[in-house]
Protein backbone atom coordinates (compact mmCIF):
# COMPACT_ATOMS: atom_id res chain seq x y z
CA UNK A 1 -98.96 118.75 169.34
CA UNK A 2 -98.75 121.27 166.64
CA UNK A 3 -95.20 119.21 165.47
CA UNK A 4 -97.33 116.05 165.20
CA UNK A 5 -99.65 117.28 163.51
CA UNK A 6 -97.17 119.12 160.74
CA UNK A 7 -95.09 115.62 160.45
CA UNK A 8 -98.37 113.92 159.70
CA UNK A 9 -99.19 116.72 156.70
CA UNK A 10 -95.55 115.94 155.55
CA UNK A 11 -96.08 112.07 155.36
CA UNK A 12 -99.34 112.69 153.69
CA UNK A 13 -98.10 114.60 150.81
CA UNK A 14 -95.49 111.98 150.64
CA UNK A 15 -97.33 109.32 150.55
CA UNK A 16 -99.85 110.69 148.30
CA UNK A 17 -98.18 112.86 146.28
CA UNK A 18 -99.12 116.77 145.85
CA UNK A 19 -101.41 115.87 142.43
CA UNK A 20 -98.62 116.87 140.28
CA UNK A 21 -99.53 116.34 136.30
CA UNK A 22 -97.10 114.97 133.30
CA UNK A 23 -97.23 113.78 129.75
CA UNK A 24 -97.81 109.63 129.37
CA UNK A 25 -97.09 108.76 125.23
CA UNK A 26 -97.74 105.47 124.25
CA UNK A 27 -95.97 104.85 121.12
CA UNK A 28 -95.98 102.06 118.80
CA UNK A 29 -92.84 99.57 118.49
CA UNK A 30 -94.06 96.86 117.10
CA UNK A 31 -93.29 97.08 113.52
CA UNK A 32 -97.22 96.45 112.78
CA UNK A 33 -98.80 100.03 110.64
CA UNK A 34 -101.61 100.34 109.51
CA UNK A 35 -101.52 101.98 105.52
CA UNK A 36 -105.21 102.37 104.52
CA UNK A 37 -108.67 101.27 104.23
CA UNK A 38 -107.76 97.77 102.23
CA UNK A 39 -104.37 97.06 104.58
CA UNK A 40 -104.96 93.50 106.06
CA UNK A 41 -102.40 94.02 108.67
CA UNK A 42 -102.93 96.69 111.21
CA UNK A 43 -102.57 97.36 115.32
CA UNK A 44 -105.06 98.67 117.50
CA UNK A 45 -103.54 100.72 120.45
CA UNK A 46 -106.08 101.26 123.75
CA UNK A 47 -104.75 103.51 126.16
CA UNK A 48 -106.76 104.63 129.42
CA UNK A 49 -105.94 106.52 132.34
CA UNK A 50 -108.36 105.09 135.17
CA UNK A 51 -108.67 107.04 138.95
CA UNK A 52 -110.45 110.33 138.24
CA UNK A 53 -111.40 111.44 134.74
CA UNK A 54 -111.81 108.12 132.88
CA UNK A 55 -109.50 109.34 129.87
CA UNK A 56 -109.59 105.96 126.90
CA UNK A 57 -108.67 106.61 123.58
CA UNK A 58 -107.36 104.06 120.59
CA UNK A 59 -105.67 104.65 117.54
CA UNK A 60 -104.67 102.95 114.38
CA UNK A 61 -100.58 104.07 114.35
CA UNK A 62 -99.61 104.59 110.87
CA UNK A 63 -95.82 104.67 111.81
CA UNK A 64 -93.39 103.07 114.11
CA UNK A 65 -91.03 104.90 116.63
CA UNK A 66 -87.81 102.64 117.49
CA UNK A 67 -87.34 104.64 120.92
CA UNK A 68 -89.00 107.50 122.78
CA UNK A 69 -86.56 110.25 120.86
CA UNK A 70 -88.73 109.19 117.26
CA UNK A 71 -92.13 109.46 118.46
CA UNK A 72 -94.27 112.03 116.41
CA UNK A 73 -98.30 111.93 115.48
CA UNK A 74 -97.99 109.11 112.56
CA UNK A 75 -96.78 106.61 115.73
CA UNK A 76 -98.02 107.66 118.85
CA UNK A 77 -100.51 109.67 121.54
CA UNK A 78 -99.56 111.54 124.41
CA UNK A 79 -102.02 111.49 127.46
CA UNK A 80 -102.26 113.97 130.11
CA UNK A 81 -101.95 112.56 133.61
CA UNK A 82 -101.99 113.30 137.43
CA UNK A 83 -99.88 111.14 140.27
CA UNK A 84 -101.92 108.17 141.49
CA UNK A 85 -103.89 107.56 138.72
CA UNK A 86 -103.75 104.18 136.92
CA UNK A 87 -102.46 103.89 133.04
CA UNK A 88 -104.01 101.33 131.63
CA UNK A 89 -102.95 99.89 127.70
CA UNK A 90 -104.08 97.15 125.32
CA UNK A 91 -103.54 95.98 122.09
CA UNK A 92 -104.49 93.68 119.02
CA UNK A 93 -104.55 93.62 115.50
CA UNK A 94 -103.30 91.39 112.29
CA UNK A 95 -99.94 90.98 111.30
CA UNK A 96 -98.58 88.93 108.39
CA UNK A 97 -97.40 84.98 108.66
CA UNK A 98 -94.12 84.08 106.52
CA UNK A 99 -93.16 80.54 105.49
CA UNK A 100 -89.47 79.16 106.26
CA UNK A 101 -88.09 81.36 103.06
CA UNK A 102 -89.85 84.26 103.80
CA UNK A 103 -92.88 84.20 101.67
CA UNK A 104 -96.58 85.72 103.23
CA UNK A 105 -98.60 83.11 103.92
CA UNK A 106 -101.34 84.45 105.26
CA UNK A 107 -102.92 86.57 108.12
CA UNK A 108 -102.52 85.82 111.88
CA UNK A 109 -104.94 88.33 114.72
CA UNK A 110 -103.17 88.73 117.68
CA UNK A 111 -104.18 90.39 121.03
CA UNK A 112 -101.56 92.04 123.67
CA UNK A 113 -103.11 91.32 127.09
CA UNK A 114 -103.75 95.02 129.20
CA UNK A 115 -100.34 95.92 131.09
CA UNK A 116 -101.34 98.53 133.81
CA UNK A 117 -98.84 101.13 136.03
CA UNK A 118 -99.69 103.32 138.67
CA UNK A 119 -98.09 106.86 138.04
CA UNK A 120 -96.32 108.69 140.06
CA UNK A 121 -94.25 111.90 139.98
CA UNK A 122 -90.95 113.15 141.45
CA UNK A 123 -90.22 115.57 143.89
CA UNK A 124 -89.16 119.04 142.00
CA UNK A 125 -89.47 117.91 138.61
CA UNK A 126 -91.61 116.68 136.05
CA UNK A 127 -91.47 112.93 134.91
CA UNK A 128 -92.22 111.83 131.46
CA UNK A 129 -94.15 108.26 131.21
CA UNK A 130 -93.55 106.04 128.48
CA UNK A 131 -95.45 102.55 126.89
CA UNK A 132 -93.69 100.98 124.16
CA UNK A 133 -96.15 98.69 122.39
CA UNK A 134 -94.43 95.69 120.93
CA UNK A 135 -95.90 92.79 118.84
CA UNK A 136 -96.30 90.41 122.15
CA UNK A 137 -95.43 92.91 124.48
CA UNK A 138 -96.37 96.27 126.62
CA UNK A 139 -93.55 98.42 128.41
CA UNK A 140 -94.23 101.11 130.65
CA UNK A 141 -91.12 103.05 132.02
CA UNK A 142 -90.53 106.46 133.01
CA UNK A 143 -87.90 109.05 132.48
C-alpha cells in the first residue's frame, strides 16, 4: 500500500510540476518603435500571466531585438513566472503604408490577435520562455 501510494506522489509531481519559477521576456521583433510623444507609428505590447497572481503589464518598446541574445530594456520586459500558469500576449499599434516606390503614404492601425502558452518547466533546470512579437505575428518558444 505504502508503494501505491508513493507512485501516486511521483505521478503527481509529474504531472503537475513541483511550482518551479523562470524568467518569460517578451521582446519586440517587429520593426514597429515607438520615438516620442508626436511619433504616428508605434506598438503596444500586452503581456499577462493568468493562473494565480494576475500579472498584465504593456509597454510602448522603443527598440527592436532581432533574436533573444539582443534583448535589453529599450525592446523588451521580462515576467516572472511559475509552471502551469498561462502567458497570455497581445498587440496593436500604427505602422507606416508605402506606395509601389517606396514613398509613406499614410498610416495603417493594426491589431495582433492574443497568442496564449501554458508554461512549464524542466526537470533539474531552469527554462527560459520567450515571445517574439512580430508585425502580424506572436511566437512563444522556450529555451
Amino acid at each position: 500500500m505504502k508503494n501505491k501510494g508513493f507512485l501516486i506522489f511521483i505521478f503527481l509531481i509529474f504531472f503537475y510540476g513541483c511550482g518551479q519559477e523562470f524568467d518569460v521576456t517578451i521582446y519586440n521583433k517587429s520593426g514597429i518603435v515607438y520615438s516620442g510623444y508626436n511619433d504616428v507609428t508605434w506598438i503596444a505590447i500586452s503581456a499577462g500571466i493568468k493562473n494565480i497572481d494576475g500579472t498584465n503589464i504593456t509597454f510602448l518598446p522603443s527598440g527592436v531585438a532581432m533574436s533573444e541574445n539582443d534583448v535589453n530594456a529599450t525592446n523588451s520586459i521580462t515576467l516572472r513566472a511559475r509552471e502551469n500558469e498561462t502567458l497570455s500576449v497581445h498587440a496593436n499599434g500604427y505602422e507606416y503604408i508605402y506606395d509601389g516606390s517606396g514613398n509613406t503614404t499614410g498610416v495603417s492601425a493594426f491589431e495582433i490577435d492574443t497568442v496564449e502558452q501554458v508554461l512549464y518547466g524542466e526537470f533539474l533546470s531552469e527554462p527560459r520562455w520567450y515571445a517574439a512579437v512580430y508585425k502580424d505575428n506572436i511566437v512563444i518558444y522556450k529555451k
